[in-house]
N, C-alpha and C. Protein backbone atom coordinates (compact mmCIF):
# COMPACT_ATOMS: atom_id res chain seq x y z
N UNK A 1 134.84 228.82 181.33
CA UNK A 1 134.52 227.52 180.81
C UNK A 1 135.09 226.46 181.74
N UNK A 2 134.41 225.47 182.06
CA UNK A 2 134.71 224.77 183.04
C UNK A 2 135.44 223.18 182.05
N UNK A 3 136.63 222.41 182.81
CA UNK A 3 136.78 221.75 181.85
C UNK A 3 135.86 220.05 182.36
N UNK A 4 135.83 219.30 181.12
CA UNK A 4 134.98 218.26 180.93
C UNK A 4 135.19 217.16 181.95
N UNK A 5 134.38 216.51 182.80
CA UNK A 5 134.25 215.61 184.12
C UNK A 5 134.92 214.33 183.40
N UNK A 6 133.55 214.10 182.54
CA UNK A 6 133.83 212.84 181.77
C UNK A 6 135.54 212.40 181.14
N UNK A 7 135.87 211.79 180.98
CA UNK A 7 136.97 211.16 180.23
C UNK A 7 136.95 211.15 179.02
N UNK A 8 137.70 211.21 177.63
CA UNK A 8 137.10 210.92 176.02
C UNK A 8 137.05 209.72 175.60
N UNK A 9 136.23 209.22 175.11
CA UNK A 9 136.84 207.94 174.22
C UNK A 9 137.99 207.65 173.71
N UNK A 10 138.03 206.16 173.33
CA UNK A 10 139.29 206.26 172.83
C UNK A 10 139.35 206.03 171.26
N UNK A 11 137.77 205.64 171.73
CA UNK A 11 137.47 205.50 169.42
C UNK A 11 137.59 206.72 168.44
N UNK A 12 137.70 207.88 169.08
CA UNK A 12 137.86 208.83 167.98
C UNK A 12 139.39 209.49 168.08
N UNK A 13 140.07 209.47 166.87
CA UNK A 13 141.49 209.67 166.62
C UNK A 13 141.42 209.81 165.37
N UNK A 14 142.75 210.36 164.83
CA UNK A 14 143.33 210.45 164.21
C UNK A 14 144.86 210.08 164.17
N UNK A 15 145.53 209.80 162.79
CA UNK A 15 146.83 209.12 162.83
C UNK A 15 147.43 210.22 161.24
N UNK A 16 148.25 211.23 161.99
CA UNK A 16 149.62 211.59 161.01
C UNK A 16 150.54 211.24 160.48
N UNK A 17 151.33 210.70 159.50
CA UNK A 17 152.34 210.08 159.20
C UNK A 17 153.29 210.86 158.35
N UNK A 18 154.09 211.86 158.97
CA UNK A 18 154.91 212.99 158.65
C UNK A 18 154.59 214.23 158.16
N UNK A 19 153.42 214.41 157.05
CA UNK A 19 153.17 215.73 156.30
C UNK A 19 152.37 216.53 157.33
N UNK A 20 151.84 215.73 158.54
CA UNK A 20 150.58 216.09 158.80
C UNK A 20 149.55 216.03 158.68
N UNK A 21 148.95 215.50 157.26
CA UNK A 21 147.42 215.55 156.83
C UNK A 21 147.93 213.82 157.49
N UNK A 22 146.69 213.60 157.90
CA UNK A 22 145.88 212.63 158.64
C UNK A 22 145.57 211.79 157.64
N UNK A 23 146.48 209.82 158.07
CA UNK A 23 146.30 208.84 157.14
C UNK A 23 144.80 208.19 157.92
N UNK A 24 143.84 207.88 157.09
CA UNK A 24 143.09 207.28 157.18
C UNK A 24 142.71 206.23 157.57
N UNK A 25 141.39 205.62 158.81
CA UNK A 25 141.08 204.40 158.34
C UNK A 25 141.85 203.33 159.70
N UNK A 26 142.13 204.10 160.83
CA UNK A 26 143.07 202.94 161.78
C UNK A 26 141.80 202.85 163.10
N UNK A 27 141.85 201.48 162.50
CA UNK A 27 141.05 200.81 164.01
C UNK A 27 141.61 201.29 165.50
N UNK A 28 143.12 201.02 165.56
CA UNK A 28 143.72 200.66 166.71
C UNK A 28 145.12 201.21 166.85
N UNK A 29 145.91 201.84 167.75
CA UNK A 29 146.53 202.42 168.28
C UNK A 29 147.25 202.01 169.70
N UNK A 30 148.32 201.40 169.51
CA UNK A 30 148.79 200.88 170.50
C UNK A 30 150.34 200.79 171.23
N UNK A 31 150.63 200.89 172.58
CA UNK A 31 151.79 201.34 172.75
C UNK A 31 152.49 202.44 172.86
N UNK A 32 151.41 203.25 173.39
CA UNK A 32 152.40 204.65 173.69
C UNK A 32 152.33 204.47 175.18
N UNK A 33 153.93 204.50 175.22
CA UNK A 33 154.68 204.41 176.65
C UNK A 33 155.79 205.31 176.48
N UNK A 34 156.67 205.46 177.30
CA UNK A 34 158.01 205.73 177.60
C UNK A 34 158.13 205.62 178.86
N UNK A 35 159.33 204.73 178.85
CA UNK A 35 159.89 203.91 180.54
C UNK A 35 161.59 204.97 180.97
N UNK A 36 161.16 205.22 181.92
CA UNK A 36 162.75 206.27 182.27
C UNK A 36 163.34 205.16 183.26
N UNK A 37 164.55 204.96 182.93
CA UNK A 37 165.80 204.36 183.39
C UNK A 37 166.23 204.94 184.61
N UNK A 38 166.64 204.01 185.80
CA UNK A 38 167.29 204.63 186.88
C UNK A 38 168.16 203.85 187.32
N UNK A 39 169.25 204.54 187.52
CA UNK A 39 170.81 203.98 188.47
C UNK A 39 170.44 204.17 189.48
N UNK A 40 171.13 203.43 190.39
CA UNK A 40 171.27 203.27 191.63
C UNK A 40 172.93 203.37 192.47
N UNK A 41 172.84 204.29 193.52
CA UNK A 41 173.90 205.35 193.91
C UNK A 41 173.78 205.47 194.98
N UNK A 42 174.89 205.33 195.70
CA UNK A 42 175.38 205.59 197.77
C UNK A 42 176.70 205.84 197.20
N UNK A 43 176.92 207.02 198.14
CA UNK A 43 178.12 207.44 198.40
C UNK A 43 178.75 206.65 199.91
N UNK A 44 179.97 206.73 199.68
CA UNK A 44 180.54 205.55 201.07
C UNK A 44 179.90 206.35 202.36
N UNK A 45 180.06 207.80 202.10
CA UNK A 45 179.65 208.33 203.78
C UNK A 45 178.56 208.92 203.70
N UNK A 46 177.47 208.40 203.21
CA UNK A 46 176.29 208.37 203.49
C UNK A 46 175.78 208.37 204.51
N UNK A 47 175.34 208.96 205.86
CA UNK A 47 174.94 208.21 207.51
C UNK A 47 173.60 207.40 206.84
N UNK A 48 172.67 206.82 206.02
CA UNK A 48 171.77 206.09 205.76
C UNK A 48 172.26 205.03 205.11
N UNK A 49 171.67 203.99 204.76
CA UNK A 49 172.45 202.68 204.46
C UNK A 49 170.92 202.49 203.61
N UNK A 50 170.83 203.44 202.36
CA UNK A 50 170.22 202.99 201.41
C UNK A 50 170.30 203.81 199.95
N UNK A 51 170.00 203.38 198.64
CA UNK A 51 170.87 204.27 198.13
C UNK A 51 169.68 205.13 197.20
N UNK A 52 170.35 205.85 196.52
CA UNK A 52 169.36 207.05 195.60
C UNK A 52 169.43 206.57 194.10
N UNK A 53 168.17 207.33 193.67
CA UNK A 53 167.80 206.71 192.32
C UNK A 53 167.81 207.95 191.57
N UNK A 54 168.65 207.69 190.62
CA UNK A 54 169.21 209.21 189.78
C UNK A 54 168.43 208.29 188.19
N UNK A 55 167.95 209.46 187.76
CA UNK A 55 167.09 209.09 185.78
C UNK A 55 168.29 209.07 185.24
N UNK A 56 168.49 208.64 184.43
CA UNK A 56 169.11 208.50 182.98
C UNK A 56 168.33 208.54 181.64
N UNK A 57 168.64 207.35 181.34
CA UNK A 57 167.62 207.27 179.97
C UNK A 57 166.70 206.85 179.96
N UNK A 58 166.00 207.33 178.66
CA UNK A 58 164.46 206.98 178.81
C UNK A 58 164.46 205.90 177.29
N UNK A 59 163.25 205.35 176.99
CA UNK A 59 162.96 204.96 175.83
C UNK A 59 161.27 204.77 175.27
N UNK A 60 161.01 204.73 174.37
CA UNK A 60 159.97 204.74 174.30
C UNK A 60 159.89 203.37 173.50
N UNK A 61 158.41 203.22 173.98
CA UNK A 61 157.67 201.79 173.96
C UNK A 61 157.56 201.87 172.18
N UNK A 62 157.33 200.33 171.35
CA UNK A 62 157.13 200.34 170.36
C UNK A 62 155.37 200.94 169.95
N UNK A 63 155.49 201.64 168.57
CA UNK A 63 153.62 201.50 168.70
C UNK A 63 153.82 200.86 167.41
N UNK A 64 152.04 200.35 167.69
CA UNK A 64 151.77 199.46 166.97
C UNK A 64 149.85 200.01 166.43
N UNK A 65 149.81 200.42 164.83
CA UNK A 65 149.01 200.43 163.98
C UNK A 65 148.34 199.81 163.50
N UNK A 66 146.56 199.75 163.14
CA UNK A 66 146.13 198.46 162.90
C UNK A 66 145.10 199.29 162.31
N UNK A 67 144.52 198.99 161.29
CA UNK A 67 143.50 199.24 159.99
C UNK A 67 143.21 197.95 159.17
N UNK A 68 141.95 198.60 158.76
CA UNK A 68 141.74 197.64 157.62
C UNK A 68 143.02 197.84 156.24
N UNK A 69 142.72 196.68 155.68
CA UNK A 69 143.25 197.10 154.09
C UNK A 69 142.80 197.86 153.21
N UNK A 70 142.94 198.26 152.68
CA UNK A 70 142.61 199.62 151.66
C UNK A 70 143.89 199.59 150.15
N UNK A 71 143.09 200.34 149.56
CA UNK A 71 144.02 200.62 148.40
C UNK A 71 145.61 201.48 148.68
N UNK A 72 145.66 202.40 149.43
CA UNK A 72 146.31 202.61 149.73
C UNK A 72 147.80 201.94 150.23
N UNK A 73 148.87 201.94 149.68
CA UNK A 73 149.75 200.66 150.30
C UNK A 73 150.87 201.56 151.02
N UNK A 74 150.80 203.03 151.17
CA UNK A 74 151.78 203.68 151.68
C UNK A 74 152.39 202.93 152.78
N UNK A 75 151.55 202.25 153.91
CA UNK A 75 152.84 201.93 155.01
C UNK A 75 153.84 200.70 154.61
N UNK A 76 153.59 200.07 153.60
CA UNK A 76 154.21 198.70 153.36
C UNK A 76 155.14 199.33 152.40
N UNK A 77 154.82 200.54 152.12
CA UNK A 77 155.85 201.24 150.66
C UNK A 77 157.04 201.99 151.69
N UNK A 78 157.06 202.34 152.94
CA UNK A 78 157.75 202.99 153.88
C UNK A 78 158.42 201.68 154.44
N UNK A 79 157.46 200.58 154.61
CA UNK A 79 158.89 199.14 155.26
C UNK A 79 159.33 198.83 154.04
N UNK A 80 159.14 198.92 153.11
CA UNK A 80 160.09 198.70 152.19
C UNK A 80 161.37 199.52 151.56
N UNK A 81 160.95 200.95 151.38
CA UNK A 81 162.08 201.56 151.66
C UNK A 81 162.77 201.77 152.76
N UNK A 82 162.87 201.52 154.08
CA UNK A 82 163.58 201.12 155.31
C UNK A 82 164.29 199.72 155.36
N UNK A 83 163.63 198.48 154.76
CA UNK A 83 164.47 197.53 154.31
C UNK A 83 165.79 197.72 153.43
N UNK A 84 164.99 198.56 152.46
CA UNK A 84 165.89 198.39 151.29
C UNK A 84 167.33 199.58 151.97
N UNK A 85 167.03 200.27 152.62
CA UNK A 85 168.49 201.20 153.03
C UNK A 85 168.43 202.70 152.78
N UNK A 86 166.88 202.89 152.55
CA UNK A 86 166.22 204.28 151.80
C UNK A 86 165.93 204.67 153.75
N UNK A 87 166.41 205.05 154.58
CA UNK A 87 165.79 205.08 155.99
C UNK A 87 165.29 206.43 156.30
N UNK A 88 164.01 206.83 155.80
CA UNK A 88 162.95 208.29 156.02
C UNK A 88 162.49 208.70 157.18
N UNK A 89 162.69 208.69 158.64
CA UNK A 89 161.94 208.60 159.53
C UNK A 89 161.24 209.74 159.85
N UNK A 90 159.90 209.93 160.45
CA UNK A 90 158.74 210.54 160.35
C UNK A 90 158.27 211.26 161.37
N UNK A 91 157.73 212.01 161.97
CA UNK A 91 157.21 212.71 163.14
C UNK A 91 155.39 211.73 162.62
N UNK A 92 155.43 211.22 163.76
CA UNK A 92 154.12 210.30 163.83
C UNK A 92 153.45 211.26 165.37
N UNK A 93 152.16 211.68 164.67
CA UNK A 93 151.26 212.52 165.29
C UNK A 93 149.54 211.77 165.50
N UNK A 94 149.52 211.41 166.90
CA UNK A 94 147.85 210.89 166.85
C UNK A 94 147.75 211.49 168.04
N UNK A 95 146.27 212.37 167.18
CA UNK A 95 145.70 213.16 167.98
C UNK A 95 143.96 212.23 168.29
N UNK A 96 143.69 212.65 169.79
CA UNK A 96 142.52 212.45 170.69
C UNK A 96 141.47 213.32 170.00
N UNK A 97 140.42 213.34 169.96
CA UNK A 97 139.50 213.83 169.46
C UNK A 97 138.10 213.97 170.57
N UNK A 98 137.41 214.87 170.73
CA UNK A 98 136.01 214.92 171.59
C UNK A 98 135.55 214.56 170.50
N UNK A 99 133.88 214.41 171.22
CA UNK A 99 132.63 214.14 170.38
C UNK A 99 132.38 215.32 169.21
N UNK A 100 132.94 216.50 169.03
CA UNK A 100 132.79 217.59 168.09
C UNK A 100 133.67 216.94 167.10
N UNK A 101 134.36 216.18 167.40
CA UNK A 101 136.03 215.94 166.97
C UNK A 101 136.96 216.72 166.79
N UNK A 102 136.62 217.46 167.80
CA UNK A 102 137.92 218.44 168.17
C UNK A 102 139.26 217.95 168.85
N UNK A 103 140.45 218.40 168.36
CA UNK A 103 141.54 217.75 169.25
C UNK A 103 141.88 218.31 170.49
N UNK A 104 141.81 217.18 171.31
CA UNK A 104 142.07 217.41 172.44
C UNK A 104 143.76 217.21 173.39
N UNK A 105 144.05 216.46 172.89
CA UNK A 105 145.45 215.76 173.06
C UNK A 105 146.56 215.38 171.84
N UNK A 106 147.56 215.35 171.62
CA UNK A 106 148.13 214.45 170.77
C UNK A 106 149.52 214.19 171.62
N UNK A 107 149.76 212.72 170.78
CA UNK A 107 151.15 211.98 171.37
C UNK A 107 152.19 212.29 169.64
N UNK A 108 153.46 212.90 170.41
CA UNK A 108 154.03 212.98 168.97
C UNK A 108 155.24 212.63 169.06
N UNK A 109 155.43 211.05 168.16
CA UNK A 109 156.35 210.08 167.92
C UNK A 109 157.40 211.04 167.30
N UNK A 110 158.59 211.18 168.02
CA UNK A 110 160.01 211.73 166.63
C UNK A 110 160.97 210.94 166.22
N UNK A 111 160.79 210.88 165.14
CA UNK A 111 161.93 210.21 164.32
C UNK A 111 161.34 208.57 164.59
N UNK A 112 160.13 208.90 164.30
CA UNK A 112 159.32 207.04 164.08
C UNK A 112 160.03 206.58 162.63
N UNK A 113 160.28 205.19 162.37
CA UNK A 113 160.80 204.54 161.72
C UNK A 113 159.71 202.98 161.30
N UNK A 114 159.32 202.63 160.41
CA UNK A 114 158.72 200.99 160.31
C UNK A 114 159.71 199.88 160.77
N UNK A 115 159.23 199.03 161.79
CA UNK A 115 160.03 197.75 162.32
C UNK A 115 159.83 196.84 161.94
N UNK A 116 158.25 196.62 161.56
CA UNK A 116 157.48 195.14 161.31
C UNK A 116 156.00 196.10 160.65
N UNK A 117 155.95 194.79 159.66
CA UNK A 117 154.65 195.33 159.21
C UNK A 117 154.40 193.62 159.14
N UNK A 118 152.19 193.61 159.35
CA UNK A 118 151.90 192.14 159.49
C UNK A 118 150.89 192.26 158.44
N UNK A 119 150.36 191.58 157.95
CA UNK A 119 149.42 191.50 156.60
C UNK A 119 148.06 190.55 157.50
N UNK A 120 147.51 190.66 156.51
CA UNK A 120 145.98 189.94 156.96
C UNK A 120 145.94 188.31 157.34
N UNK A 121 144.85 187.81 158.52
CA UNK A 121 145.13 186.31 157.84
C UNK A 121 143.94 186.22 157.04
N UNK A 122 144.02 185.47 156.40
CA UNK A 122 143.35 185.15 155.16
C UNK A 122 142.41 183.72 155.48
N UNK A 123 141.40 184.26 155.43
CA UNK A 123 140.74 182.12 155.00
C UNK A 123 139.47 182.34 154.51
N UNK A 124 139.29 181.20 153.92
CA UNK A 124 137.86 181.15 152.44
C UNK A 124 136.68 180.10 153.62
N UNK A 125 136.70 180.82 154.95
CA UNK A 125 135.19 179.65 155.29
C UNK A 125 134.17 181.13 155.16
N UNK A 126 134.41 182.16 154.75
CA UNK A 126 133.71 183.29 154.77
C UNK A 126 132.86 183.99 156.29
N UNK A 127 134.08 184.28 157.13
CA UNK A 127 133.57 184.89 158.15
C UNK A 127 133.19 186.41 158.30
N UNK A 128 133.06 186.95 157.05
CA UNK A 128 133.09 188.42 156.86
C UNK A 128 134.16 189.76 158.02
N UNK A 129 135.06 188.40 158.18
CA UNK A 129 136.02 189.54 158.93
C UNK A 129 136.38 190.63 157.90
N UNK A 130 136.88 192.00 158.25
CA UNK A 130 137.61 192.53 157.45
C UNK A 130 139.23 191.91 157.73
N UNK A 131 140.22 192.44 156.53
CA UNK A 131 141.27 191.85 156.24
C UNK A 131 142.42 193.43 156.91
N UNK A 132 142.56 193.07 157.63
CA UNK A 132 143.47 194.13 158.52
C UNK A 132 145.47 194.02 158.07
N UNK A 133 145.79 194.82 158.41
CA UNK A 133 147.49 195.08 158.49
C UNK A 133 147.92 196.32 159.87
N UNK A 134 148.91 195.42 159.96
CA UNK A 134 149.55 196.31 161.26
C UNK A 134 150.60 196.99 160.77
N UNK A 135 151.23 198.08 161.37
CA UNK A 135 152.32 198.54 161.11
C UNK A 135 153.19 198.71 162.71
N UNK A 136 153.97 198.17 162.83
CA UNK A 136 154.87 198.33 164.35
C UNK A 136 156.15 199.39 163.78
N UNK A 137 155.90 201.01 165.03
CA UNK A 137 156.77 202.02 164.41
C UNK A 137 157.91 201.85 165.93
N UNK A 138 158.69 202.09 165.65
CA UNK A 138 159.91 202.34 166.84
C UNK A 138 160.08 204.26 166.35
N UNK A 139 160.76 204.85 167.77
CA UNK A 139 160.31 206.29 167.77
C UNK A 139 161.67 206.42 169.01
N UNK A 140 162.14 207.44 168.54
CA UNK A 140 163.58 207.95 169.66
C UNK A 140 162.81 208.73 170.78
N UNK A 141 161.43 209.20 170.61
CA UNK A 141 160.93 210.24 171.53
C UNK A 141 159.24 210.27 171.59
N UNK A 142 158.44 210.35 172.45
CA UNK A 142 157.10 210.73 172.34
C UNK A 142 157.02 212.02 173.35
N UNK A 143 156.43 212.60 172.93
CA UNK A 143 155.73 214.10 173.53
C UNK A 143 154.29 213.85 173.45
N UNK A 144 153.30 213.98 174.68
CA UNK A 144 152.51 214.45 175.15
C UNK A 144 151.83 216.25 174.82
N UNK A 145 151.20 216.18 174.16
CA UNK A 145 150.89 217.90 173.95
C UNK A 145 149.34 217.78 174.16
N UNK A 146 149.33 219.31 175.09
CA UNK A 146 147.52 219.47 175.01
C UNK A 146 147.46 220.93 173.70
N UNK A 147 146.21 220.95 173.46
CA UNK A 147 146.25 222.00 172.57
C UNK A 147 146.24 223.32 172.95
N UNK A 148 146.15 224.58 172.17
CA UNK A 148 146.47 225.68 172.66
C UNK A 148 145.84 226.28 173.25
């Protein structure tokens, strides 16, 4: 089997929020990074007169969630128990999908936490927008996985 030329979209996904079964319904997906940290190092007797770049730490970029509104209020029920001092944090799993919607990729957030959650804007001139909410997760780690 030869693998696929083309590239995937980025419109088909899915979004996990700890159990695994797949929360519904997200437009948008944003912010998966992780930036690795480097010191900078010469030893006095170096014969070159420039110095070396040793890793340290890494961190990962905030992500940021975006759906319509729905009945569902689970992510605003998770910043609220993280406000309140209840702190649950989650293995956040979004997986890539082909045109079969098979998974192809997933990025997997550990120990994601809610930072900010944003609510809809609202206005009565009737532009038939839908009424969206974000959720911004902070995450100690992302992993890259292809499937098996």
């Amino acid at each position: 089997m030869t693998a696929p030329r083309n590239p995937f979209g980025a419109f088909n996904f899915t979004v996990a929020l700890g159990d695994g079964s797949p929360v519904g319904g997200f437009s948008d997906v944003s912010g998966l990074g992780n930036e690795v940290k480097y010191s900078e190092y010469r030893n006095g007797d170096d014969l070159e007169n420039h110095v070396r770049k040793i890793a340290n730490t890494n961190s990962t970029d905030d992500v940021t969630l975006k759906r319509g509104i729905i009945a569902d209020r689970s992510l605003f029920v998770w910043l609220d128990e993280t406000r309140r001092g209840n702190h649950a944090p989650r293995t956040v799993t979004i997986t890539l999908l082909d045109e079969a919607r098979t998974g192809v990729c997933s990025w997997v957030l550990t120990n994601a936490q809610p930072k900010k959650w944003v609510g809809p804007t609202l206005g009565a001139k009737g532009g038939g927008e839908v009424a969206m909410e974000e959720l911004h997760l902070v995450a100690e780690k992302i992993d890259f996985k292809s499937p098996p």
